[in-house]
PDB file of N, CA and C in Angstrom:
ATOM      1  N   UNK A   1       4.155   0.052  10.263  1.00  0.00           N
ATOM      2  CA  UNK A   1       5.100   1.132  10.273  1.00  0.00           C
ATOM      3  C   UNK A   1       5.910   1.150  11.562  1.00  0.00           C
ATOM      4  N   UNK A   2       6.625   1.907  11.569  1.00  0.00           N
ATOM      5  CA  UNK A   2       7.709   2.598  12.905  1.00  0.00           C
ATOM      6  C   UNK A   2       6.699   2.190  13.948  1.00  0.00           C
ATOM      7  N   UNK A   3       6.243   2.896  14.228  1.00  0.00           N
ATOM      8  CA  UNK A   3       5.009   3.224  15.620  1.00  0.00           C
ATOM      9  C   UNK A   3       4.263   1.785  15.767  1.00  0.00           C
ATOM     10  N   UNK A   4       3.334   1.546  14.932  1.00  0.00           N
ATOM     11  CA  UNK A   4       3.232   0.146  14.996  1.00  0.00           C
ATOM     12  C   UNK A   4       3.753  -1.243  15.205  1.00  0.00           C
ATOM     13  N   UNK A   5       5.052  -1.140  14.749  1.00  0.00           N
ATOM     14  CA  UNK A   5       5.912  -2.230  15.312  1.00  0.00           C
ATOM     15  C   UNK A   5       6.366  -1.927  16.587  1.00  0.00           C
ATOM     16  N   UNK A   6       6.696  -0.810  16.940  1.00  0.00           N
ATOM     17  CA  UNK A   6       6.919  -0.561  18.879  1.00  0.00           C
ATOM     18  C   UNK A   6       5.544  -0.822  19.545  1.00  0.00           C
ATOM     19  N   UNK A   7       4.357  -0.480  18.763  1.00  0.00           N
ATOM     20  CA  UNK A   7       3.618  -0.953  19.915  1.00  0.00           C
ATOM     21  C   UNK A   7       3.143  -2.144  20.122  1.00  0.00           C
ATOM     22  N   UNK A   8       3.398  -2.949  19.007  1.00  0.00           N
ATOM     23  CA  UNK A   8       3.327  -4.297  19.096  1.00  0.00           C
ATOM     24  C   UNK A   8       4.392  -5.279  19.757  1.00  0.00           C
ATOM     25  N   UNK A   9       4.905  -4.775  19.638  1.00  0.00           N
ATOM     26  CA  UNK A   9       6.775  -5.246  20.832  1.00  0.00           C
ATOM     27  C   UNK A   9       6.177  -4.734  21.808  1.00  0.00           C
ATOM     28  N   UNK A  10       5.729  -3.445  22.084  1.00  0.00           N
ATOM     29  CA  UNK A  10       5.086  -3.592  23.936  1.00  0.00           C
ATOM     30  C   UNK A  10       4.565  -4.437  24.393  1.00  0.00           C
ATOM     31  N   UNK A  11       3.379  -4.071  23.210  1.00  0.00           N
ATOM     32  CA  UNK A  11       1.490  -5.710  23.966  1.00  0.00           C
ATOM     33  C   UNK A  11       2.419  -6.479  24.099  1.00  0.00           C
ATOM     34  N   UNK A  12       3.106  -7.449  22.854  1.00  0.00           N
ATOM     35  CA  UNK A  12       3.876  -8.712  23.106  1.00  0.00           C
ATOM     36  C   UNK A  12       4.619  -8.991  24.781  1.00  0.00           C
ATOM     37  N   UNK A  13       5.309  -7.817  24.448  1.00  0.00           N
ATOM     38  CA  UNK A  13       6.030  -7.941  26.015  1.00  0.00           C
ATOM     39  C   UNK A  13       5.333  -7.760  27.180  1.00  0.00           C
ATOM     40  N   UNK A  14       3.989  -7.247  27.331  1.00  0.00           N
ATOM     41  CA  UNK A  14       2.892  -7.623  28.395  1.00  0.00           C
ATOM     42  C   UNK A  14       2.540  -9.137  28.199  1.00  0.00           C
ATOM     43  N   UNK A  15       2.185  -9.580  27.022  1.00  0.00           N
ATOM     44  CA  UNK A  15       1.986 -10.495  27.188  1.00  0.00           C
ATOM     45  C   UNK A  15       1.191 -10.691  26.623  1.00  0.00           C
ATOM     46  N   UNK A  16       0.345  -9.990  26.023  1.00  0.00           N
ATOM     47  CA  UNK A  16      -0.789  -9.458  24.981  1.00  0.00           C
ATOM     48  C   UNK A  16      -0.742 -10.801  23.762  1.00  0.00           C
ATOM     49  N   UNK A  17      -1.599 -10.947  23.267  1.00  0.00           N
ATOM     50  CA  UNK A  17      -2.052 -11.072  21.864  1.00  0.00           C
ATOM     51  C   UNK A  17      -2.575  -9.902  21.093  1.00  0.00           C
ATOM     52  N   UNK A  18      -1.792  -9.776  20.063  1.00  0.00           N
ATOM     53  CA  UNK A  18      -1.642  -8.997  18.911  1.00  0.00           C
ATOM     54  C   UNK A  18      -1.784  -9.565  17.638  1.00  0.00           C
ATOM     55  N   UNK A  19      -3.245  -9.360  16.910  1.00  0.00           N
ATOM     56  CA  UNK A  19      -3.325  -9.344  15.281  1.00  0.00           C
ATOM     57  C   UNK A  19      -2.704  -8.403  14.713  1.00  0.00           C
ATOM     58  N   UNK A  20      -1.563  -8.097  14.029  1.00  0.00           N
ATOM     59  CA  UNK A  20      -1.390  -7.538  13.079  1.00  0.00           C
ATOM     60  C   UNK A  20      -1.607  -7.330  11.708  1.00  0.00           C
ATOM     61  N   UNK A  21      -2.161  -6.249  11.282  1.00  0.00           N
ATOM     62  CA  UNK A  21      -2.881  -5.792   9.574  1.00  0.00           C
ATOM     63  C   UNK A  21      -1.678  -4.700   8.825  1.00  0.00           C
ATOM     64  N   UNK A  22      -1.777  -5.536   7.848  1.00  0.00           N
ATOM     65  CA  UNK A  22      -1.086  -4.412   6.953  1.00  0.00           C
ATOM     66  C   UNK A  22      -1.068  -4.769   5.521  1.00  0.00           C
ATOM     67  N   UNK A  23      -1.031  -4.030   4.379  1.00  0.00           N
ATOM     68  CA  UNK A  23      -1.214  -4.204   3.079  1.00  0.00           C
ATOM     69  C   UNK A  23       0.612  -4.416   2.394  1.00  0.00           C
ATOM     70  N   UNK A  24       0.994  -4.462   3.365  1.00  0.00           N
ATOM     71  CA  UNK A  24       2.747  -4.230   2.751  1.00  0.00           C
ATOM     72  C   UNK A  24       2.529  -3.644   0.954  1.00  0.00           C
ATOM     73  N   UNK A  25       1.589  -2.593   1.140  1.00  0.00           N
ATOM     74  CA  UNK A  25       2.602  -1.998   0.092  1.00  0.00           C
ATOM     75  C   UNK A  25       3.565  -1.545  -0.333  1.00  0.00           C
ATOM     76  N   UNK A  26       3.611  -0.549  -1.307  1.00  0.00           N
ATOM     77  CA  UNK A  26       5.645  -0.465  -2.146  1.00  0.00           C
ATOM     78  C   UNK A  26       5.941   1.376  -1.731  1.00  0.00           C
ATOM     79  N   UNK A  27       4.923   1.967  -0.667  1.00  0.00           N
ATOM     80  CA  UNK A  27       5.281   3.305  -0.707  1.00  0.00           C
ATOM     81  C   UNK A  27       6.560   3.398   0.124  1.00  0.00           C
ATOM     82  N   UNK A  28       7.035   2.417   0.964  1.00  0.00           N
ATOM     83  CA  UNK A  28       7.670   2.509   1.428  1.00  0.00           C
ATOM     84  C   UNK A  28       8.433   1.411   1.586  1.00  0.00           C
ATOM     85  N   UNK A  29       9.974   1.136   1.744  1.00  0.00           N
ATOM     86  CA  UNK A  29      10.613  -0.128   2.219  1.00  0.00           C
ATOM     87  C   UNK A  29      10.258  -1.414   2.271  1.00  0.00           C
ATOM     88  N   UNK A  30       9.177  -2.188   1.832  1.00  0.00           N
ATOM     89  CA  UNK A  30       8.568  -2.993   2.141  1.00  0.00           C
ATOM     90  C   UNK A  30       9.680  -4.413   2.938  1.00  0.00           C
ATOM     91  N   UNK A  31      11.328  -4.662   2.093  1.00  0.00           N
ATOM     92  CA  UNK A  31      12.380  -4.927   2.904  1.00  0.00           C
ATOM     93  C   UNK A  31      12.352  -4.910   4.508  1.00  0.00           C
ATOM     94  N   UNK A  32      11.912  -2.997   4.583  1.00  0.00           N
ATOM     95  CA  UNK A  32      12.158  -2.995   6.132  1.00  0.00           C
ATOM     96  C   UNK A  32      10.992  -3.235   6.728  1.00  0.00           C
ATOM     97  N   UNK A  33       9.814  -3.021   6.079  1.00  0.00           N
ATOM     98  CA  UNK A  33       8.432  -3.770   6.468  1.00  0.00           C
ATOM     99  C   UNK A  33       8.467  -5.538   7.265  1.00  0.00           C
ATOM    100  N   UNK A  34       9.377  -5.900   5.965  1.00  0.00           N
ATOM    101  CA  UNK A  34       9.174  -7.812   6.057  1.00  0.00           C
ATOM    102  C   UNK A  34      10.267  -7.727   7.683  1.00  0.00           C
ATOM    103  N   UNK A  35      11.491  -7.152   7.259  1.00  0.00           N
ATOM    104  CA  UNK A  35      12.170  -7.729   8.993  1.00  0.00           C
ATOM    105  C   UNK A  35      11.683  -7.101   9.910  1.00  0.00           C
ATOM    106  N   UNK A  36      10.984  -6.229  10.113  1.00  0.00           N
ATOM    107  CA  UNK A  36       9.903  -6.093  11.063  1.00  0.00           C
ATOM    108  C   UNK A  36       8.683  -6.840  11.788  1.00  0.00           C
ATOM    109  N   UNK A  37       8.601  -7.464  10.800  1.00  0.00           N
ATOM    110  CA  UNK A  37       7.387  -8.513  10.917  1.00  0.00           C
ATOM    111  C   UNK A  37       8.075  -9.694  11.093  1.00  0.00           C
ATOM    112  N   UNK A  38       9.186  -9.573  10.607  1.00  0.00           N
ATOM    113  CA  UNK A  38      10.130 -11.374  11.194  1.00  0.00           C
ATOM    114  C   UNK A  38      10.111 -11.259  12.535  1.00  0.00           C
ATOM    115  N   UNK A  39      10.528 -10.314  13.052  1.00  0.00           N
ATOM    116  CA  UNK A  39      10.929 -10.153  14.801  1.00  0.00           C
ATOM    117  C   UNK A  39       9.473  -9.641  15.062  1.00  0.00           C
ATOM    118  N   UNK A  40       8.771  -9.493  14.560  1.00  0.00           N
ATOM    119  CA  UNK A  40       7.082  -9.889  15.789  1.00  0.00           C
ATOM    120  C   UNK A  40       6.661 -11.271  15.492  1.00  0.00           C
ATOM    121  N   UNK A  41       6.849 -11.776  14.254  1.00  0.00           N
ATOM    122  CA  UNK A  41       6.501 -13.137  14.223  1.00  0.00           C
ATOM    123  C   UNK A  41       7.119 -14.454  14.639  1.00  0.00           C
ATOM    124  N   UNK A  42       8.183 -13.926  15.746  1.00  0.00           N
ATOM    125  CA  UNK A  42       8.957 -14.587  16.520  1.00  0.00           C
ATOM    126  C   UNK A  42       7.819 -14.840  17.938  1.00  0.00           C
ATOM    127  N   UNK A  43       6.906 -14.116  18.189  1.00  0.00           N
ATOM    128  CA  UNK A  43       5.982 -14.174  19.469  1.00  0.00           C
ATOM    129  C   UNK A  43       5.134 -15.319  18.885  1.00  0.00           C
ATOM    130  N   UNK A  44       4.730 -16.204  19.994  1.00  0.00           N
ATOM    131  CA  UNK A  44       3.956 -17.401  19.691  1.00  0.00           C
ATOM    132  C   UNK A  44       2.215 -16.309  19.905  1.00  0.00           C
ATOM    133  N   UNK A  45       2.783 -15.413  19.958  1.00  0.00           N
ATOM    134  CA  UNK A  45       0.917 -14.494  20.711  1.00  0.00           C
ATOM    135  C   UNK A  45       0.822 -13.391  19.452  1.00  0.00           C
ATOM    136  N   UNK A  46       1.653 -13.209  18.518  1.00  0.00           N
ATOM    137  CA  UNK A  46       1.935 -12.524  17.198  1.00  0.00           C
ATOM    138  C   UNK A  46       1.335 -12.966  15.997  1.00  0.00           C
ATOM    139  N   UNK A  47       0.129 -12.897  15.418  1.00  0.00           N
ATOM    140  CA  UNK A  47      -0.584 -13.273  14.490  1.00  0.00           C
ATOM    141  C   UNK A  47      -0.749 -12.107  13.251  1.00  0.00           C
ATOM    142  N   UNK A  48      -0.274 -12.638  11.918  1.00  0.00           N
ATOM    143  CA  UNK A  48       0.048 -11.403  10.551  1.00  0.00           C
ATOM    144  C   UNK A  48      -1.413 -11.637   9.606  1.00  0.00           C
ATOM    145  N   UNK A  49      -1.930 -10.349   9.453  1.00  0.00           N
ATOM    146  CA  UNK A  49      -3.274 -10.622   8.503  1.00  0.00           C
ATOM    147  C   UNK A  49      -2.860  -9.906   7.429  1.00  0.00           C
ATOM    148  N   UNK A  50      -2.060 -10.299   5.816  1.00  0.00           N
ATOM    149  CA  UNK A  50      -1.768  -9.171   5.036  1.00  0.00           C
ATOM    150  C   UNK A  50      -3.145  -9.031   4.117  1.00  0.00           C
ATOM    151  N   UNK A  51      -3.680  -7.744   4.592  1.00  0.00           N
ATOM    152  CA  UNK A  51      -4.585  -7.346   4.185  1.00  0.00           C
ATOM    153  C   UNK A  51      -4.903  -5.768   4.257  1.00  0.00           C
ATOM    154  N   UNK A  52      -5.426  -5.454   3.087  1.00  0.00           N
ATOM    155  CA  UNK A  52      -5.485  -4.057   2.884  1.00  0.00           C
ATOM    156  C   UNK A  52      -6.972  -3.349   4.235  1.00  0.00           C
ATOM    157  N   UNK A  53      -7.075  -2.509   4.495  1.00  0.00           N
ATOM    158  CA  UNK A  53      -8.190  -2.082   5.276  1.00  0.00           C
ATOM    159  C   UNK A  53      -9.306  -2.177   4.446  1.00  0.00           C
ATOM    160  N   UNK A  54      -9.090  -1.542   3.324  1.00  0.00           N
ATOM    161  CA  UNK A  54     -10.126  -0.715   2.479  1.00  0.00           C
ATOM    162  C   UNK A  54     -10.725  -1.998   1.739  1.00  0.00           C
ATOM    163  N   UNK A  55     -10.356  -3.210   2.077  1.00  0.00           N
ATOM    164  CA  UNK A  55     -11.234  -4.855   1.998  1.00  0.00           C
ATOM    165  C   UNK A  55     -12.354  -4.695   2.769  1.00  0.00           C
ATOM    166  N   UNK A  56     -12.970  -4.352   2.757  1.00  0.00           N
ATOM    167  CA  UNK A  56     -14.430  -4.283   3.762  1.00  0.00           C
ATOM    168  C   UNK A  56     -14.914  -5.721   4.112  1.00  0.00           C
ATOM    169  N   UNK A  57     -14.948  -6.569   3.407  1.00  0.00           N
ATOM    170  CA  UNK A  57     -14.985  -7.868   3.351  1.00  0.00           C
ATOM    171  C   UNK A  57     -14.390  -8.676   4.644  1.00  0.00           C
ATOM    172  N   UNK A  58     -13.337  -8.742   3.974  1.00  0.00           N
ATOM    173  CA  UNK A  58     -11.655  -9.054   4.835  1.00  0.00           C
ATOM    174  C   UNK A  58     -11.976  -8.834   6.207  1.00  0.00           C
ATOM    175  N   UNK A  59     -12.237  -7.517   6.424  1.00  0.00           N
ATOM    176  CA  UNK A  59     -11.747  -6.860   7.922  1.00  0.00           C
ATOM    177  C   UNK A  59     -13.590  -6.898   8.482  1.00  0.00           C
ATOM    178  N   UNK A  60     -14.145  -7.304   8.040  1.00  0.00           N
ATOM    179  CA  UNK A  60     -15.690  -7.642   8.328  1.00  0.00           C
ATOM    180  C   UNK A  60     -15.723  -8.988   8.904  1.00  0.00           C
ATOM    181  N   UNK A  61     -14.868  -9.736   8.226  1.00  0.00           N
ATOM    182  CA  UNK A  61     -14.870 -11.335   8.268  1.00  0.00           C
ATOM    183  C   UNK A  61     -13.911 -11.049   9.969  1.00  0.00           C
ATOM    184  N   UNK A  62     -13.045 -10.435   9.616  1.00  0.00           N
ATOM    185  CA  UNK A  62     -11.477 -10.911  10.609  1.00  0.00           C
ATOM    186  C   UNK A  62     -12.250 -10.560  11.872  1.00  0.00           C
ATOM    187  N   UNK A  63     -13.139  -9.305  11.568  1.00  0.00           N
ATOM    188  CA  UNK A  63     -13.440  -9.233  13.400  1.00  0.00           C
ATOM    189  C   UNK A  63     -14.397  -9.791  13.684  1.00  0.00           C
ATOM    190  N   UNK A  64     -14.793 -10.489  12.990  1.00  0.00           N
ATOM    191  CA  UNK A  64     -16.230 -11.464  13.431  1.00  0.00           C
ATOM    192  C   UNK A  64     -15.266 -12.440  14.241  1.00  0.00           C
ATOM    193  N   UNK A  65     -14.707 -13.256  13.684  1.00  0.00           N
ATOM    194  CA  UNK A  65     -13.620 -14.372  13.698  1.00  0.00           C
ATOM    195  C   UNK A  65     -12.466 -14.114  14.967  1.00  0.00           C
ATOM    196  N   UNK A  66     -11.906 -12.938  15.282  1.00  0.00           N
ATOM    197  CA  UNK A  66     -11.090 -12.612  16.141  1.00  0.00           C
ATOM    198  C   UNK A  66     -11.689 -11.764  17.059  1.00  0.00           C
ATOM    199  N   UNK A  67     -12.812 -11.230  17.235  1.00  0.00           N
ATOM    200  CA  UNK A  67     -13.915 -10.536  18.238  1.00  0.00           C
ATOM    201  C   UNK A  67     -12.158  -9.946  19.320  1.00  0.00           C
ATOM    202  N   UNK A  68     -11.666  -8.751  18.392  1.00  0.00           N
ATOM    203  CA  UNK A  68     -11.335  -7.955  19.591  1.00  0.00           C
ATOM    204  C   UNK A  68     -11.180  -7.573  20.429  1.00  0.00           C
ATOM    205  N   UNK A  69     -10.680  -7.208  21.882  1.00  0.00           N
ATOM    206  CA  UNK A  69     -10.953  -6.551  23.045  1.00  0.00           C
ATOM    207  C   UNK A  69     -10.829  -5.044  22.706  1.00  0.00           C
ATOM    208  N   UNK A  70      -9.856  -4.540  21.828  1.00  0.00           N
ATOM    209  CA  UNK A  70      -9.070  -3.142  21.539  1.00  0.00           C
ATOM    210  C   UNK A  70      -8.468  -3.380  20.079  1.00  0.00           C
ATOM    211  N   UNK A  71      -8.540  -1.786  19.450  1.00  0.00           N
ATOM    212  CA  UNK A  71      -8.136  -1.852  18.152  1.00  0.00           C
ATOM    213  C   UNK A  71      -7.202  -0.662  18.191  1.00  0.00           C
ATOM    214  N   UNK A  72      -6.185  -0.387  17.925  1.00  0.00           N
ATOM    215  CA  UNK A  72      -5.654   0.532  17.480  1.00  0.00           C
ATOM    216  C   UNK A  72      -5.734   0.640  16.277  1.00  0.00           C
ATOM    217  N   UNK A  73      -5.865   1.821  15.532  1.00  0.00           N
ATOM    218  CA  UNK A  73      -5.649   1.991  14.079  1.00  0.00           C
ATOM    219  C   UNK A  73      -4.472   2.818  13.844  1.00  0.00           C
ATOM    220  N   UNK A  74      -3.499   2.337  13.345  1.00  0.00           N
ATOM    221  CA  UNK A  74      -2.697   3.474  12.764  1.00  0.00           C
ATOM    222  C   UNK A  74      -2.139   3.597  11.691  1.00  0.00           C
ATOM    223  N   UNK A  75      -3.176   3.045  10.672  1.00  0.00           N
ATOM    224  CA  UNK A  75      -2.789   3.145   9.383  1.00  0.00           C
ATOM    225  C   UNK A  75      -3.335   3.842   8.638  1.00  0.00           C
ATOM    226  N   UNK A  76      -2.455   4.363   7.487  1.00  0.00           N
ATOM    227  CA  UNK A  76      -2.804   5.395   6.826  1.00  0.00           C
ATOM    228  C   UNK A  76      -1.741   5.882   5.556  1.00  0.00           C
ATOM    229  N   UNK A  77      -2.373   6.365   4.538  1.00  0.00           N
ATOM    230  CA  UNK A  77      -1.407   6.528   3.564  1.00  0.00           C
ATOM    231  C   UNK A  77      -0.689   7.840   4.253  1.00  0.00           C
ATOM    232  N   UNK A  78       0.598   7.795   3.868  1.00  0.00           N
ATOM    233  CA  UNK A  78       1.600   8.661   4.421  1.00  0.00           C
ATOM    234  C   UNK A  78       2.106   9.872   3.364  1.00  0.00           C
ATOM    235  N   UNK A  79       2.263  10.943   3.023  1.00  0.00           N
ATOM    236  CA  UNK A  79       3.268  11.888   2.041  1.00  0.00           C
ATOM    237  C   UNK A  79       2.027  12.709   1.819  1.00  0.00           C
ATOM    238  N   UNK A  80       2.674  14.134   2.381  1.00  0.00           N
ATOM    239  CA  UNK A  80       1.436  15.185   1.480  1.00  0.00           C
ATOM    240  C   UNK A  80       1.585  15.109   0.145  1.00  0.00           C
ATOM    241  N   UNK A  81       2.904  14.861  -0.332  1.00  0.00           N
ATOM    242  CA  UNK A  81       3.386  14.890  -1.531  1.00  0.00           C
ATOM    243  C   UNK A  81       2.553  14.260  -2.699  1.00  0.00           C
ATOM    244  N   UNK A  82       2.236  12.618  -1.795  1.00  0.00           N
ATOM    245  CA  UNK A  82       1.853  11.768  -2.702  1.00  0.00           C
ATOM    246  C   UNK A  82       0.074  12.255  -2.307  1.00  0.00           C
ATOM    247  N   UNK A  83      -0.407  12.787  -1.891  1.00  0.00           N
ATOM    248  CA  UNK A  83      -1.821  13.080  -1.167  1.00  0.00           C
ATOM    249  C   UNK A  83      -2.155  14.009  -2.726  1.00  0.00           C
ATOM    250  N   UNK A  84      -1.092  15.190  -2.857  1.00  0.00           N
ATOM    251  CA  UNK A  84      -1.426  16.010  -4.072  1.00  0.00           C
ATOM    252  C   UNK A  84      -1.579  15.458  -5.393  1.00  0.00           C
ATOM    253  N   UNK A  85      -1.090  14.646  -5.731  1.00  0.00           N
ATOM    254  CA  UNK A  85      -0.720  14.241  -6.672  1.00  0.00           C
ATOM    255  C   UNK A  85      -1.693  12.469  -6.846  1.00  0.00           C
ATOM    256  N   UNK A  86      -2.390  12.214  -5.998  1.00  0.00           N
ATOM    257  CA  UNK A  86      -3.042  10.943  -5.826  1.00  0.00           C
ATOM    258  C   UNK A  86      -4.012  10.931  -5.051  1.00  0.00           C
ATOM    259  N   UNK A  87      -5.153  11.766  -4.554  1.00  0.00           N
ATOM    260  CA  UNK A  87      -6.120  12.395  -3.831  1.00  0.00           C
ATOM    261  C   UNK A  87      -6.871  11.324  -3.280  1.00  0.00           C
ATOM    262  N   UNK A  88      -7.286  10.539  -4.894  1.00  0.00           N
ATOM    263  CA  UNK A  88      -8.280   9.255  -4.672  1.00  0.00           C
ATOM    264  C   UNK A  88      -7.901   8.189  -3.389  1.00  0.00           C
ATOM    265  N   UNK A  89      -6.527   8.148  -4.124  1.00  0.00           N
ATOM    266  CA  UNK A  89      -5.922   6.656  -3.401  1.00  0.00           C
ATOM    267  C   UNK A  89      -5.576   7.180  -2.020  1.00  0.00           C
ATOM    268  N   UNK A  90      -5.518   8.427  -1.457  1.00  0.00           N
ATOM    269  CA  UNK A  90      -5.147   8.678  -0.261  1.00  0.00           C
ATOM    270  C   UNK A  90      -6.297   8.997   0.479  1.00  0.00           C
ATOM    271  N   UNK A  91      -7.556   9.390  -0.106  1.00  0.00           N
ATOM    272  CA  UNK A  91      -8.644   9.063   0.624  1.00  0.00           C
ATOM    273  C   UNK A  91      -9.224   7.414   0.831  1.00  0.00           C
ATOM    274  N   UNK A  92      -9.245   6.749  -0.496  1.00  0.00           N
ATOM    275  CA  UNK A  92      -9.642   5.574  -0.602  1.00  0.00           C
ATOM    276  C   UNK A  92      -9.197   5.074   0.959  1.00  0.00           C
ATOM    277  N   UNK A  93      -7.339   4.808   1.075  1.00  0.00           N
ATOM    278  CA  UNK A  93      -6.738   4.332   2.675  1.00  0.00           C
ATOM    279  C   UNK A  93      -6.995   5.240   3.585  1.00  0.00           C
ATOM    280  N   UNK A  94      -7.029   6.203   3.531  1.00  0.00           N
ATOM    281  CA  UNK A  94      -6.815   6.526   5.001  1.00  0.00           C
ATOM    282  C   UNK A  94      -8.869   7.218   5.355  1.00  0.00           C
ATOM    283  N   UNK A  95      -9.678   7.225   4.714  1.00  0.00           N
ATOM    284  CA  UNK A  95     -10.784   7.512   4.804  1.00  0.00           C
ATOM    285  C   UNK A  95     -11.834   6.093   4.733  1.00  0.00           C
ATOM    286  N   UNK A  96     -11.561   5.182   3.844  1.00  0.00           N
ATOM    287  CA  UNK A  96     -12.697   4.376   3.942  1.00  0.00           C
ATOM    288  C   UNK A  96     -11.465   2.706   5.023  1.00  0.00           C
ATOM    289  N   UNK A  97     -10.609   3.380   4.784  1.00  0.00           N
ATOM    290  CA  UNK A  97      -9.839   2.061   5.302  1.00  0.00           C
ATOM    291  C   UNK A  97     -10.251   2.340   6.988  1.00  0.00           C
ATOM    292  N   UNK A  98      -9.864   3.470   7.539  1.00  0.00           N
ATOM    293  CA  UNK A  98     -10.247   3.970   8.459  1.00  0.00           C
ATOM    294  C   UNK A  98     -11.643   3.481   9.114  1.00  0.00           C
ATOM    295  N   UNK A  99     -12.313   3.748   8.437  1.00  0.00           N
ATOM    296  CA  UNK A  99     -13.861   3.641   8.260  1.00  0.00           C
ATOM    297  C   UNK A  99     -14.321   1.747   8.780  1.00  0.00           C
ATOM    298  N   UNK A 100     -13.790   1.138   7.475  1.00  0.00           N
ATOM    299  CA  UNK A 100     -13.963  -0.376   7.453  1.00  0.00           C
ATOM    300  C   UNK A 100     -13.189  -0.597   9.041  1.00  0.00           C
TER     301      UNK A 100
END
């Protein structure tokens, strides 16, 4: 998202290595998702994992494999709108994705 791609243009510009996670789903722009991710995947220190959180698997495997220093999380399903109307799927991401 927004926030996530600025803070990944920061680390980068420290100098950082940055895994990036994301499920590019369709709730939003996914268009403005992909050129977002073109201009971080311009950093030779910019690495893309498209993967959902709520993979327990996936994100079990990735941090074995990439052993972390720091994680930010800032993902999460977004819209009260869609929260009312889709309860499951907005706990499913933002509660067990969270979680994993």
């Amino acid at each position: 998202g927004f926030i996530g791609f600025h803070l990944c243009q920061r680390l980068l510009a420290e100098g950082r290595e940055v895994i990036g996670l994301d499920s590019m789903n369709k709730y939003y722009d996914v268009t403005l998702k992909q050129a977002r991710l073109d201009r971080l995947k311009a950093s030779a220190n910019f690495h893309f994992e498209h993967v959902d959180l709520t993979d327990r698997d996936r994100i079990s495997a990735l941090f074995q494999s990439a052993v972390p220093e720091t994680v930010v999380n800032l993902a999460a399903q977004a819209g009260v709108r869609y929260s009312l109307t889709n309860p499951h799927a907005y706990a499913e991401s933002n509660l067990n994705g969270f979680l994993n």
